[in-house]
C-alpha atoms as a PDB file:
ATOM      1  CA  UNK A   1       0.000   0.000   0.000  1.00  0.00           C
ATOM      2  CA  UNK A   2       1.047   3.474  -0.695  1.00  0.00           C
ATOM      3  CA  UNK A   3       0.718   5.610   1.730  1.00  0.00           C
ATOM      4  CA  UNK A   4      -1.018   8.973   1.539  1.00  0.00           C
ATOM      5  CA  UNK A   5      -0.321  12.595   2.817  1.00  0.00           C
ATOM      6  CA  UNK A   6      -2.949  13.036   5.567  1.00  0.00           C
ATOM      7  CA  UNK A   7      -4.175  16.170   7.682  1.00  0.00           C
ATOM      8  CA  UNK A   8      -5.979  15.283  10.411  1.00  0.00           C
ATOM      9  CA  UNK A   9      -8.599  17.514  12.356  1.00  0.00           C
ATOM     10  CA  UNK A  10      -9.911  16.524  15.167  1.00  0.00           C
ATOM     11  CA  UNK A  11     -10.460  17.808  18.925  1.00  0.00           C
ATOM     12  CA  UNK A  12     -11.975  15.324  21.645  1.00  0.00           C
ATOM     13  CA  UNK A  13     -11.163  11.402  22.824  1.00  0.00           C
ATOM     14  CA  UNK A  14     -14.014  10.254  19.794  1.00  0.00           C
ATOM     15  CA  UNK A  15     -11.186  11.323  17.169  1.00  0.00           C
ATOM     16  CA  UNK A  16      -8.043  10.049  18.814  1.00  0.00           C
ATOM     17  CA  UNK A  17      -8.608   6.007  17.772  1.00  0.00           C
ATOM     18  CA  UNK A  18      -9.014   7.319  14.080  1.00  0.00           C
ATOM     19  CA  UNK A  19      -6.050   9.799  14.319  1.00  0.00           C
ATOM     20  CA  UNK A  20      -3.649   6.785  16.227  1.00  0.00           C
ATOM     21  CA  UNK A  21      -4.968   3.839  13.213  1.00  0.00           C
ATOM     22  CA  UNK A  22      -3.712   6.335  10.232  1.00  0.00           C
ATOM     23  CA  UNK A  23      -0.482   6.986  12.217  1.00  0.00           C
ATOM     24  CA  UNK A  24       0.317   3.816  12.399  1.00  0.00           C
ATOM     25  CA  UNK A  25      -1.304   1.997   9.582  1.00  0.00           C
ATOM     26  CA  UNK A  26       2.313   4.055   7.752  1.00  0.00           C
ATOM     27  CA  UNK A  27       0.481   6.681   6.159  1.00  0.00           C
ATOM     28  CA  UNK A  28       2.248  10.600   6.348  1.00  0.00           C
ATOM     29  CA  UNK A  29       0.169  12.734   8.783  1.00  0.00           C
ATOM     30  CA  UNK A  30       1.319  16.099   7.769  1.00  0.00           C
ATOM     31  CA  UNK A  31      -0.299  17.714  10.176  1.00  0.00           C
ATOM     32  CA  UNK A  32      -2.701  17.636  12.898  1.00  0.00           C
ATOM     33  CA  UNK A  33      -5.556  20.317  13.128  1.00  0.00           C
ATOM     34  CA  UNK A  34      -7.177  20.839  17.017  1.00  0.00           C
ATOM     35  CA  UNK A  35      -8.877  23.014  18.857  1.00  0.00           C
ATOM     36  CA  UNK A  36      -7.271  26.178  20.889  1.00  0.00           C
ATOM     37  CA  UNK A  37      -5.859  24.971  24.251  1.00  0.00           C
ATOM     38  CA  UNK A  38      -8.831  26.047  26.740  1.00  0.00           C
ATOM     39  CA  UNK A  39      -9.571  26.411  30.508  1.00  0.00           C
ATOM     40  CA  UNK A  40     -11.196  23.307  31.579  1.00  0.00           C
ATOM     41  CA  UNK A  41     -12.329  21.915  35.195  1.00  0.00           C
ATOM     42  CA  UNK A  42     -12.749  23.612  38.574  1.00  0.00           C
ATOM     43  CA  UNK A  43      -9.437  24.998  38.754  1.00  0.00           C
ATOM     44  CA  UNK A  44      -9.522  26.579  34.795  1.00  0.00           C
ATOM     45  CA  UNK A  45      -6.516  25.489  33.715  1.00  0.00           C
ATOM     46  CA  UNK A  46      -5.357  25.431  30.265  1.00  0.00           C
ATOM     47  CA  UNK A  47      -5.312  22.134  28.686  1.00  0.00           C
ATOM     48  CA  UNK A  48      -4.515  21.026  25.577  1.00  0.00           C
ATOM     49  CA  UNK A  49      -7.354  18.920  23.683  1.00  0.00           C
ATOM     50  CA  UNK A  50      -6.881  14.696  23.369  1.00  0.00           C
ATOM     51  CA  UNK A  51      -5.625  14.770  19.632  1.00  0.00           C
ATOM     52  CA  UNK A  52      -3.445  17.434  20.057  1.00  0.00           C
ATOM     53  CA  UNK A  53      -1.564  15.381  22.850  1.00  0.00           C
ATOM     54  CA  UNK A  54      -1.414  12.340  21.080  1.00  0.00           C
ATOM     55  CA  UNK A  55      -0.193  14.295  18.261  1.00  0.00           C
ATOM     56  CA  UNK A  56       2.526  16.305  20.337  1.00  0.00           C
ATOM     57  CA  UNK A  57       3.745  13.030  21.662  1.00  0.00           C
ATOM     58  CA  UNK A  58       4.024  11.495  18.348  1.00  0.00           C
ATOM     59  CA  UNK A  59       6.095  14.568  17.093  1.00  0.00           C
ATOM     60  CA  UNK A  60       3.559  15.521  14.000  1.00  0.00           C
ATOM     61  CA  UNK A  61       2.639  19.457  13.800  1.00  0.00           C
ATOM     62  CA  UNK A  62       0.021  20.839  15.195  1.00  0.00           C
ATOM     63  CA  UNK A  63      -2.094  23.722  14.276  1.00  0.00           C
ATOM     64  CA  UNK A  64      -4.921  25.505  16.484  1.00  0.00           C
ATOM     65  CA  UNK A  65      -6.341  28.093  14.975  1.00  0.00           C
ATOM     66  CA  UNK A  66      -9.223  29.872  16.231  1.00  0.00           C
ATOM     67  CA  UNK A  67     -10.322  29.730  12.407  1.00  0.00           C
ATOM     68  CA  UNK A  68     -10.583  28.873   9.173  1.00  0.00           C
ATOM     69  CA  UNK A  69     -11.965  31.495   7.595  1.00  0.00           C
ATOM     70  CA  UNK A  70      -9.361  33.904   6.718  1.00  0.00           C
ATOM     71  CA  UNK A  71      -6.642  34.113   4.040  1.00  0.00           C
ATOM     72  CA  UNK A  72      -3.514  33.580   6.187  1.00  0.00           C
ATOM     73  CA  UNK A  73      -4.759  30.108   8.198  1.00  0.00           C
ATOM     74  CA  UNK A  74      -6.018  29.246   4.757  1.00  0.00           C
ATOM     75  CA  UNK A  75      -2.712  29.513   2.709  1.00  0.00           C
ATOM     76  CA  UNK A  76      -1.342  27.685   5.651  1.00  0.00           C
ATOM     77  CA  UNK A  77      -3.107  24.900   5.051  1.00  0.00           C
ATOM     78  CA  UNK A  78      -2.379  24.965   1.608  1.00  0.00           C
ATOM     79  CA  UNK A  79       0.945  24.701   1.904  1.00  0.00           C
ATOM     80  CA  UNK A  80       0.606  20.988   3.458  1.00  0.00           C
ATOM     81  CA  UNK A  81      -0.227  19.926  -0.261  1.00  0.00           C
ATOM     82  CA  UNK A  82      -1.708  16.970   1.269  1.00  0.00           C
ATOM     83  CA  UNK A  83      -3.110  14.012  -0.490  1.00  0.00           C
ATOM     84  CA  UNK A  84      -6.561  13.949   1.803  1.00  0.00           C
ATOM     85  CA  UNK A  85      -8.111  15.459   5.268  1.00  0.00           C
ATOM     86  CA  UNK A  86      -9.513  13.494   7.370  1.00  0.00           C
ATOM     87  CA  UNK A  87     -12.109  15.366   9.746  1.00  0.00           C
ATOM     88  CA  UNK A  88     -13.246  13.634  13.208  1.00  0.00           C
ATOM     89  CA  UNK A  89     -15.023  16.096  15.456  1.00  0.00           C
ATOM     90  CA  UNK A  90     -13.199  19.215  15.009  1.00  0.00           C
ATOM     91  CA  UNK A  91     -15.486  21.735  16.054  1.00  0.00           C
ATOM     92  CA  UNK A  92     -14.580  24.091  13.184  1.00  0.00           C
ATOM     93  CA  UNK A  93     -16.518  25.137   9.878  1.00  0.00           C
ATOM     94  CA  UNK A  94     -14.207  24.325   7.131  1.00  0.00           C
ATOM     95  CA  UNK A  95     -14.970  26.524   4.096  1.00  0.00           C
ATOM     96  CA  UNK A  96     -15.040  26.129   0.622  1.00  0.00           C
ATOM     97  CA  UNK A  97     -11.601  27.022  -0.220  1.00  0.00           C
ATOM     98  CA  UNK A  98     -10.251  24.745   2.743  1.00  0.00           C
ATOM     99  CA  UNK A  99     -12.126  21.882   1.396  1.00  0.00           C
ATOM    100  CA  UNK A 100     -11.177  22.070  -1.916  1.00  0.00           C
ATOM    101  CA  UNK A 101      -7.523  21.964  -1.059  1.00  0.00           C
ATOM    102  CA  UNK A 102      -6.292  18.804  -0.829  1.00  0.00           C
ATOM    103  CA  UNK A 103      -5.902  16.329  -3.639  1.00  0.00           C
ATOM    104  CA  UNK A 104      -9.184  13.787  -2.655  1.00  0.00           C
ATOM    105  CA  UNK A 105     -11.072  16.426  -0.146  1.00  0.00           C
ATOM    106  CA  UNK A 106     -12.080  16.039   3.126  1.00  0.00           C
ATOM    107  CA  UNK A 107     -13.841  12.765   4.166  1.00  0.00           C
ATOM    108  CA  UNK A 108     -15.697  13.002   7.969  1.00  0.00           C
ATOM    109  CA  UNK A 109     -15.991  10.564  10.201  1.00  0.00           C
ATOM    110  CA  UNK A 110     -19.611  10.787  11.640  1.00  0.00           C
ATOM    111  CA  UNK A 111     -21.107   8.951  14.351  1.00  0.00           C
ATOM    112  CA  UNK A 112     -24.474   8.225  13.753  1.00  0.00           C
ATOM    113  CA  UNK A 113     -26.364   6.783  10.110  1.00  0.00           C
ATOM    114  CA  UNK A 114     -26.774   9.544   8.064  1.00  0.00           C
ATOM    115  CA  UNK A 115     -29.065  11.601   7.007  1.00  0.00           C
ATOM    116  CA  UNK A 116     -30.407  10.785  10.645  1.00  0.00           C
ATOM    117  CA  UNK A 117     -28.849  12.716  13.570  1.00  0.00           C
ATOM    118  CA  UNK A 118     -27.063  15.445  11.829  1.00  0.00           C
ATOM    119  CA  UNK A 119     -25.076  18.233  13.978  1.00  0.00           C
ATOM    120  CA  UNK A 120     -23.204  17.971  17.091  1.00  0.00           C
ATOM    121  CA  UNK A 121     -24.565  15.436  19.447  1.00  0.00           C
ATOM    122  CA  UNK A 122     -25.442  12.425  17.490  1.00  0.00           C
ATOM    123  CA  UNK A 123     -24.649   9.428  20.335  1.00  0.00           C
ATOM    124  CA  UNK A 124     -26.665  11.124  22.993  1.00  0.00           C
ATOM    125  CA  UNK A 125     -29.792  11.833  20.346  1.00  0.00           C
ATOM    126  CA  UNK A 126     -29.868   8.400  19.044  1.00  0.00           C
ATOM    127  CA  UNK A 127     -30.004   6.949  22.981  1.00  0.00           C
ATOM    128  CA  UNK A 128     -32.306   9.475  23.671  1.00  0.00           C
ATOM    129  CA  UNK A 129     -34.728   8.717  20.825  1.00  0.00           C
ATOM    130  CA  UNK A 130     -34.841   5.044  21.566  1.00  0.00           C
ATOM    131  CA  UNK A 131     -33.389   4.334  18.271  1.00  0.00           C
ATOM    132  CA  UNK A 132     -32.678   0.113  17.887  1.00  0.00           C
ATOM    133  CA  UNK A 133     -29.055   1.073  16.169  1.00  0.00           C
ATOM    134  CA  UNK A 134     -26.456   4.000  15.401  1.00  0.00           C
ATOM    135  CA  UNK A 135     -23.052   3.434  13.541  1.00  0.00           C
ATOM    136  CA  UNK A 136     -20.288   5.442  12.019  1.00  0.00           C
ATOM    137  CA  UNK A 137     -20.975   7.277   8.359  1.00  0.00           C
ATOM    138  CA  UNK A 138     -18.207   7.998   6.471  1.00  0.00           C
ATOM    139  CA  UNK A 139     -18.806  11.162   4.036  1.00  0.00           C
ATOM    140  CA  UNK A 140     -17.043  13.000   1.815  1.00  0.00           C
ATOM    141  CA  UNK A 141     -17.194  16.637   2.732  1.00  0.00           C
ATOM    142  CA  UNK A 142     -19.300  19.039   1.240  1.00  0.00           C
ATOM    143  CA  UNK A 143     -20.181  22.974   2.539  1.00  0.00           C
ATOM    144  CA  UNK A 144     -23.272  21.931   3.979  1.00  0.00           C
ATOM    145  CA  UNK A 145     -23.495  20.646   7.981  1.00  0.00           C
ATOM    146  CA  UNK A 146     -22.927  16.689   7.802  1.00  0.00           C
ATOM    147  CA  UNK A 147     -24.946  16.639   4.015  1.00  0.00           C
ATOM    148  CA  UNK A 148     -21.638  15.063   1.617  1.00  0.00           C
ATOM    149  CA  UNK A 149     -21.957  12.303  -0.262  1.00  0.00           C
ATOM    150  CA  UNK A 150     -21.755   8.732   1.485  1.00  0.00           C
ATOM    151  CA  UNK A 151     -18.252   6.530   1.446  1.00  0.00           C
ATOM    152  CA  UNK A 152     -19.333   3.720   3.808  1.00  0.00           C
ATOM    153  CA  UNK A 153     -21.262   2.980   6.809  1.00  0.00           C
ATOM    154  CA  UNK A 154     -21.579   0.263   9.619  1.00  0.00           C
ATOM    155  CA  UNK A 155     -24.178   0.024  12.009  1.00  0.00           C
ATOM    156  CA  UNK A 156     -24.352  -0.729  16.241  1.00  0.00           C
ATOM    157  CA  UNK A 157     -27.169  -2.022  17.656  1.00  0.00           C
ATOM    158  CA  UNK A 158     -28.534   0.194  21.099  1.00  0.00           C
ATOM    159  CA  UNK A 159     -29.783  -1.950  23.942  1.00  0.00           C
ATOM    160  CA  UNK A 160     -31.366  -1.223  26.709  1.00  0.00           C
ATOM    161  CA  UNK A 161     -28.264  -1.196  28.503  1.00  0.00           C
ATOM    162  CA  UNK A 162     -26.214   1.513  26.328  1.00  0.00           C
ATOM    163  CA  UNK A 163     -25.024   4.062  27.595  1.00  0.00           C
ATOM    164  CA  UNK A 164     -23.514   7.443  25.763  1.00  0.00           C
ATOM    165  CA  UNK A 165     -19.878   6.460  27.531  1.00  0.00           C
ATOM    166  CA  UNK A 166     -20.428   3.084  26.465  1.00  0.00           C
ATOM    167  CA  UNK A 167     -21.604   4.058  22.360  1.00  0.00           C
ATOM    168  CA  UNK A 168     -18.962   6.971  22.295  1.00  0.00           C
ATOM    169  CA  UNK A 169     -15.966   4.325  22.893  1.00  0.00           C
ATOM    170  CA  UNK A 170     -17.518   1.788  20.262  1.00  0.00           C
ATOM    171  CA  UNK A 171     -17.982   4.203  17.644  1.00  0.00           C
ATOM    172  CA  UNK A 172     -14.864   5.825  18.231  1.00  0.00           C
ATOM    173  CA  UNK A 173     -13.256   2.203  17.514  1.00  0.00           C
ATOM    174  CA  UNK A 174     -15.338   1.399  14.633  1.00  0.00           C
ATOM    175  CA  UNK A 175     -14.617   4.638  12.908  1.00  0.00           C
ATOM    176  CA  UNK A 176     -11.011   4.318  13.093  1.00  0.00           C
ATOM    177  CA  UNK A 177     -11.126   0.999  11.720  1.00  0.00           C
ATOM    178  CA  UNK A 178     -13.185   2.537   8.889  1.00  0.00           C
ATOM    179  CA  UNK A 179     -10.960   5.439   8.313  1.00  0.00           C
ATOM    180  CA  UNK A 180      -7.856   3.230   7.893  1.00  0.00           C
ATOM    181  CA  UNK A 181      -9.753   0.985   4.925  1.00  0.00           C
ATOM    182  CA  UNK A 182     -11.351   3.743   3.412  1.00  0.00           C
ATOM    183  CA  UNK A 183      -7.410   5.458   3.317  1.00  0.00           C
ATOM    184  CA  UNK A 184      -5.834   2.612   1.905  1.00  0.00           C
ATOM    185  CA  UNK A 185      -8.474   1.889  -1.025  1.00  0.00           C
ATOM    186  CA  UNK A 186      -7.977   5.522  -2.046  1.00  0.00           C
ATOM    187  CA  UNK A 187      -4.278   4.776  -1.434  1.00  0.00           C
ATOM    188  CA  UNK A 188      -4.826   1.723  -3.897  1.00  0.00           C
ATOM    189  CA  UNK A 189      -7.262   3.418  -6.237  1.00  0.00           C
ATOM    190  CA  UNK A 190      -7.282   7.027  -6.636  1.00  0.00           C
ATOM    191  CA  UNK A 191     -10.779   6.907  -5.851  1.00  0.00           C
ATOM    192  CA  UNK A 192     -13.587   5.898  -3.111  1.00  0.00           C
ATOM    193  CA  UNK A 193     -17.191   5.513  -4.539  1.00  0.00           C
ATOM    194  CA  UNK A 194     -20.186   7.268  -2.434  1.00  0.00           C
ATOM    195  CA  UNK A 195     -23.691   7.634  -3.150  1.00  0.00           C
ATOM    196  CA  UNK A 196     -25.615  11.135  -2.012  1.00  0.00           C
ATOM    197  CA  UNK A 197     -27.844  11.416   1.065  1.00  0.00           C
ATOM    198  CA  UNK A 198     -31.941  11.158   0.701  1.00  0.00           C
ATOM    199  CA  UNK A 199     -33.928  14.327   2.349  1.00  0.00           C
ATOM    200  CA  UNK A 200     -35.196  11.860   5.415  1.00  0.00           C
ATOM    201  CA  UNK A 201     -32.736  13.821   7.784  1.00  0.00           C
ATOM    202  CA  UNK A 202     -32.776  14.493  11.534  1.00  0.00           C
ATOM    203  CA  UNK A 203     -31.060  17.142  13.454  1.00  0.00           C
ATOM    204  CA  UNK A 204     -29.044  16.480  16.829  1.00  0.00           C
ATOM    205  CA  UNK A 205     -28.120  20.287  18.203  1.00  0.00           C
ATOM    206  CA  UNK A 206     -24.925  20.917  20.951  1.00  0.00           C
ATOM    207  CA  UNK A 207     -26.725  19.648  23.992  1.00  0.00           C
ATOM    208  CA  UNK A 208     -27.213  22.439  27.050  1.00  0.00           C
ATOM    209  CA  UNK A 209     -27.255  21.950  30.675  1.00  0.00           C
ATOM    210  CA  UNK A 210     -31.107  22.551  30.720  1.00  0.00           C
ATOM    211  CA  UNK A 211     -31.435  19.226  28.978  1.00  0.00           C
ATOM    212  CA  UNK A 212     -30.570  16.944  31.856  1.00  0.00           C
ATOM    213  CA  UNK A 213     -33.428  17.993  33.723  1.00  0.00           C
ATOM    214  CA  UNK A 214     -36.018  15.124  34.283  1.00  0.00           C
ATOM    215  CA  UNK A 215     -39.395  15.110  33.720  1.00  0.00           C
ATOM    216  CA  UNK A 216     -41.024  13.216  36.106  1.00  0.00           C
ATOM    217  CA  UNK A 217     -44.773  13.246  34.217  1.00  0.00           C
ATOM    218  CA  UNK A 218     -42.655  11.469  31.101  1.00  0.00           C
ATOM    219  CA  UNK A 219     -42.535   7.833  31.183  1.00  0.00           C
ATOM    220  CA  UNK A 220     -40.438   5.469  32.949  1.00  0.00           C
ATOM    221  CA  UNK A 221     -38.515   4.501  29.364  1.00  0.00           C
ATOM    222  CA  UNK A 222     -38.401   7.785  28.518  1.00  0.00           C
ATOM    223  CA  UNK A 223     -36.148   9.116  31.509  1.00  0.00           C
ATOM    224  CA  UNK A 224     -34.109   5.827  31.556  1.00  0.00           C
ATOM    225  CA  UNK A 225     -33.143   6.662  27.817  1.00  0.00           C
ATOM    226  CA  UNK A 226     -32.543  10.315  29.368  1.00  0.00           C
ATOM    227  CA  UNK A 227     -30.051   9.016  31.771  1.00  0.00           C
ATOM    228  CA  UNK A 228     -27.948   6.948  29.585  1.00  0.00           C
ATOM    229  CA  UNK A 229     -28.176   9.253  27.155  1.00  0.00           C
ATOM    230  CA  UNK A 230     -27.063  12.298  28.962  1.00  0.00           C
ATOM    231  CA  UNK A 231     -24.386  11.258  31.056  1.00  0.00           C
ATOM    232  CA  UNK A 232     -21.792  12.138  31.898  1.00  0.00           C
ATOM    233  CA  UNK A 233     -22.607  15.348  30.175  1.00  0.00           C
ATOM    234  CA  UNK A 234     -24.768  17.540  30.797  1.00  0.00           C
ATOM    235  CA  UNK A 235     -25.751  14.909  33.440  1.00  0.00           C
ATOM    236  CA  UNK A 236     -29.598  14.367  34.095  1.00  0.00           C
ATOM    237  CA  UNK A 237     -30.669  15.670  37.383  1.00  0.00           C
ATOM    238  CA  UNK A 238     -33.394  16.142  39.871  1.00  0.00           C
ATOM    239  CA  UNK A 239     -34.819  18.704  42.695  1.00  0.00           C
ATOM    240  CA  UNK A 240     -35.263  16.927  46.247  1.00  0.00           C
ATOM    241  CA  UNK A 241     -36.309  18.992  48.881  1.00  0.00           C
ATOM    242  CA  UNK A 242     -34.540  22.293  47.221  1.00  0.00           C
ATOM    243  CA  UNK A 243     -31.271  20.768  46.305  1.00  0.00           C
ATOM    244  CA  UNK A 244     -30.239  19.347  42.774  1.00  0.00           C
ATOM    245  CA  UNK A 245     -29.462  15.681  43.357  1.00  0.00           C
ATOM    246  CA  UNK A 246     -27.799  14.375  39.679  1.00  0.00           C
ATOM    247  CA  UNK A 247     -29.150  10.642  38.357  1.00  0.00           C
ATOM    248  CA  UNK A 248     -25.691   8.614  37.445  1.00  0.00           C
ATOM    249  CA  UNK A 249     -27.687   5.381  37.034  1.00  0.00           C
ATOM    250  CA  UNK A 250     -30.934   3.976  36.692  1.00  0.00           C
ATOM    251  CA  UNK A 251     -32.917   1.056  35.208  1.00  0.00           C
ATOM    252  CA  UNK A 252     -36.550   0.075  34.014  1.00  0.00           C
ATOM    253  CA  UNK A 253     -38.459  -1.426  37.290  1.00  0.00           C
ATOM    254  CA  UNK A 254     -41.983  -2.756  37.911  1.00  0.00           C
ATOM    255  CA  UNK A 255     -42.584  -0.342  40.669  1.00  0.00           C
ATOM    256  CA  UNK A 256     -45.740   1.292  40.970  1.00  0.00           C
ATOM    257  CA  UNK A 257     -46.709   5.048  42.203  1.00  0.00           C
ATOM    258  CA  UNK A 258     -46.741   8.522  42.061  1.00  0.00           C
ATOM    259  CA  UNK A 259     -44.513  10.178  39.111  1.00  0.00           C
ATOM    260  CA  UNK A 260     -41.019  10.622  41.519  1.00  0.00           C
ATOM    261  CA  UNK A 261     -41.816   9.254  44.705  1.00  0.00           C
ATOM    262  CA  UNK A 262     -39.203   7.210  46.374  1.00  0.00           C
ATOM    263  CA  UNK A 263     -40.976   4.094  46.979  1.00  0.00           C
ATOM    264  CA  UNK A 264     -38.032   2.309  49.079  1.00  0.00           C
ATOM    265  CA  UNK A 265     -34.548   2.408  50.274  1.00  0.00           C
ATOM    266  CA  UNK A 266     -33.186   0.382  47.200  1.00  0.00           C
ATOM    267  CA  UNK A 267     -34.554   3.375  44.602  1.00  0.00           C
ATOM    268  CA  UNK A 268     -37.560   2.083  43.396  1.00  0.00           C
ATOM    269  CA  UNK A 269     -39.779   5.451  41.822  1.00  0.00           C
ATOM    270  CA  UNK A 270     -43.283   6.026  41.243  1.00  0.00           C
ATOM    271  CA  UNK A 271     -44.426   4.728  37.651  1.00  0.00           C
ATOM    272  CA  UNK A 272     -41.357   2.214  36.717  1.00  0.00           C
ATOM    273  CA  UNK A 273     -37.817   3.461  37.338  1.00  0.00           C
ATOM    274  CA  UNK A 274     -35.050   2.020  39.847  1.00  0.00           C
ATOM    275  CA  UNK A 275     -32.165   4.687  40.493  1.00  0.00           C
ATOM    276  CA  UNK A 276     -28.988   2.985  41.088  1.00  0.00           C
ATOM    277  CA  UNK A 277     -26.678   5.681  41.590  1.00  0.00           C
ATOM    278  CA  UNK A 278     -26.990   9.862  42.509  1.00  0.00           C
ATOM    279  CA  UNK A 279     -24.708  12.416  43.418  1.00  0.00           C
ATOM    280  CA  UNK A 280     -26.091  14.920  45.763  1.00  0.00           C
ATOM    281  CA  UNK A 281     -24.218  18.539  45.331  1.00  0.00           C
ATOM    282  CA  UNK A 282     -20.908  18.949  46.666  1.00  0.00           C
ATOM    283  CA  UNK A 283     -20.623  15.169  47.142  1.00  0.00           C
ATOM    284  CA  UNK A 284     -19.647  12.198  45.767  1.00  0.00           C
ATOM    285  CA  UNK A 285     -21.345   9.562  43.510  1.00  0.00           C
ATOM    286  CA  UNK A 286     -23.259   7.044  45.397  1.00  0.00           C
ATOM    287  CA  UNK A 287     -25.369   4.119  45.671  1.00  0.00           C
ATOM    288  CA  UNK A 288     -29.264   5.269  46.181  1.00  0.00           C
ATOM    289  CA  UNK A 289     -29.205   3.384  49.802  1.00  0.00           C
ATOM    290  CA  UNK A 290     -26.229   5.197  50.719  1.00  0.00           C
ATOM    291  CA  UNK A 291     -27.857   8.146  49.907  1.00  0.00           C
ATOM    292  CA  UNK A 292     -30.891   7.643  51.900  1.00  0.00           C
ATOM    293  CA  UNK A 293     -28.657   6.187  54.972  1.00  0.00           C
ATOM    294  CA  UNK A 294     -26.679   9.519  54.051  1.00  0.00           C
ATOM    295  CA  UNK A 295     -29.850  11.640  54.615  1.00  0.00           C
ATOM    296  CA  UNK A 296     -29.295  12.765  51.376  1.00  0.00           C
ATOM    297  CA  UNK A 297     -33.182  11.232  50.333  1.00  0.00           C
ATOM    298  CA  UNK A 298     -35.794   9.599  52.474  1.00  0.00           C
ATOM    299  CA  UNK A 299     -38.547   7.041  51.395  1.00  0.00           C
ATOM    300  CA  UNK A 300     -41.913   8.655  50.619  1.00  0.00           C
ATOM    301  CA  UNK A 301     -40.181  11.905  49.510  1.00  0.00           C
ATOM    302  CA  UNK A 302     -40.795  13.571  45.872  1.00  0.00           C
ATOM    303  CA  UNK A 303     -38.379  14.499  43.175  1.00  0.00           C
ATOM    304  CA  UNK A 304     -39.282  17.411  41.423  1.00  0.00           C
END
């Protein structure tokens, strides 16, 4: 296999499998493109994002601009002359002229089956929407938001049991697997075959912190899918007596009562839901019988 002259662009954990499989399947990675350095955590320190670790580490360049809009950060990447950019979560809008650059495009590793779940959150949407299965779309670039032509695409079933940690790492793995066949048949070819998307899309927008709060008239299902969907971020959370109590864990249950009443000490609530784990504020995560033993929660009380 030849290998090809790669830029890779990516920010978070989801992109570093992808980034690492290229590196090491011999192909040239000119370049790595990440997010600005940011204040992150209680304490606001400036870290530097997952790919551009691996990618200091590994001795490849790295590039963070804040854009890609303008001239100068364009001719910059212009200069790379590379064969192909590879795009995993990035964060940025590429434009036109940045996309038209290298020799084969840009090709984006999505994670969910497009035209469904579009946008920035796909893994939490699809858990959330009780969808049977997600996978990893491969695309080839275009100037619209996740609308290029198809390359590939493998599916993962969702269970009752998935969670968005769980999905994340799995699709993660699958895409770089993906990513390092689709790179050596346009290695070997010159070419990868894709077929456009239909109109039958869905949208999955940047989740907010407003999202995680539960609904206790929705059904049991409904708030289970919430919780694995929406942790560990932005976290799905509850009101008891006044203070925000978050939901780390929880499971379907044949319990029967009022919508949020703790039934028992083992986190049985009204109308079908067993919490297994919370995290009242300013503590740490715990079992739901700790909590109660904690004072934390008390049987017969109502989340809100």
């Amino acid at each position: 296999m030849s290998a090809l002259r790669i830029v890779f662009m990516g920010t978070p954990d989801f992109a570093v499998p992808a980034l690492k499989a290229l590196h090491e399947a011999g192909h040239k990675i000119l370049a790595v493109y990440s997010q600005p350095p940011r204040p992150k955590g209680r304490g606001q320190q400036v870290q530097k994002s997952p790919v551009h670790l691996y990618a200091e580490e590994q001795g490849i360049p790295i590039f963070n601009p804040k854009s890609l809009k303008n001239a100068d950060a364009q001719e910059e990447f212009k200069k790379l002359n590379a064969d192909v950019a590879v795009v995993a979560a990035y964060g940025l809008i590429l434009p036109k002229a940045v996309l038209d650059t290298p020799k084969y495009g840009c090709i984006n590793i999505h994670a969910s089956l497009l035209p469904r779940w579009r946008g920035a959150s796909p893994i939490q949407h699809a858990i959330w929407s009780g969808d049977p299965e997600t996978g990893i779309t491969l695309m080839q670039m275009d100037e619209g938001l996740d609308t290029g032509a198809v390359i590939s695409m493998e599916r993962i079933a969702i269970t009752d049991k998935t969670t968005s940690s769980s999905l994340h790492d799995e699709l993660s793995a699958l895409g770089g697997k993906m990513i390092v066949k689709a790179i050596g048949e346009l290695a070997k070819n010159g070419a990868l075959k894709s077929v456009p998307q239909n109109d039958e899309s869905t949208y999955a927008p940047m989740l907010k912190k407003e999202n995680g709060k539960i609904n206790w008239s929705l059904s049991a299902a409904m708030i289970d899918r919430q919780i694995r969907a929406l942790n560990p971020w932005p976290g799905t959370w509850a009101e008891f007596e006044g203070k925000r109590i978050r939901i780390l864990a929880a499971e379907i249950s044949p319990a029967k009562g009022n919508p949020g009443e703790i039934l028992d000490r083992h986190g049985n609530i009204g109308h079908g839901l067993k919490i297994l784990k919370i995290q009242p504020e300013g503590k740490n995560a715990m079992d739901f019988s700790a909590a109660v033993n904690g004072g934390y929660l008390k049987v017969g009380g109502i989340f809100t």
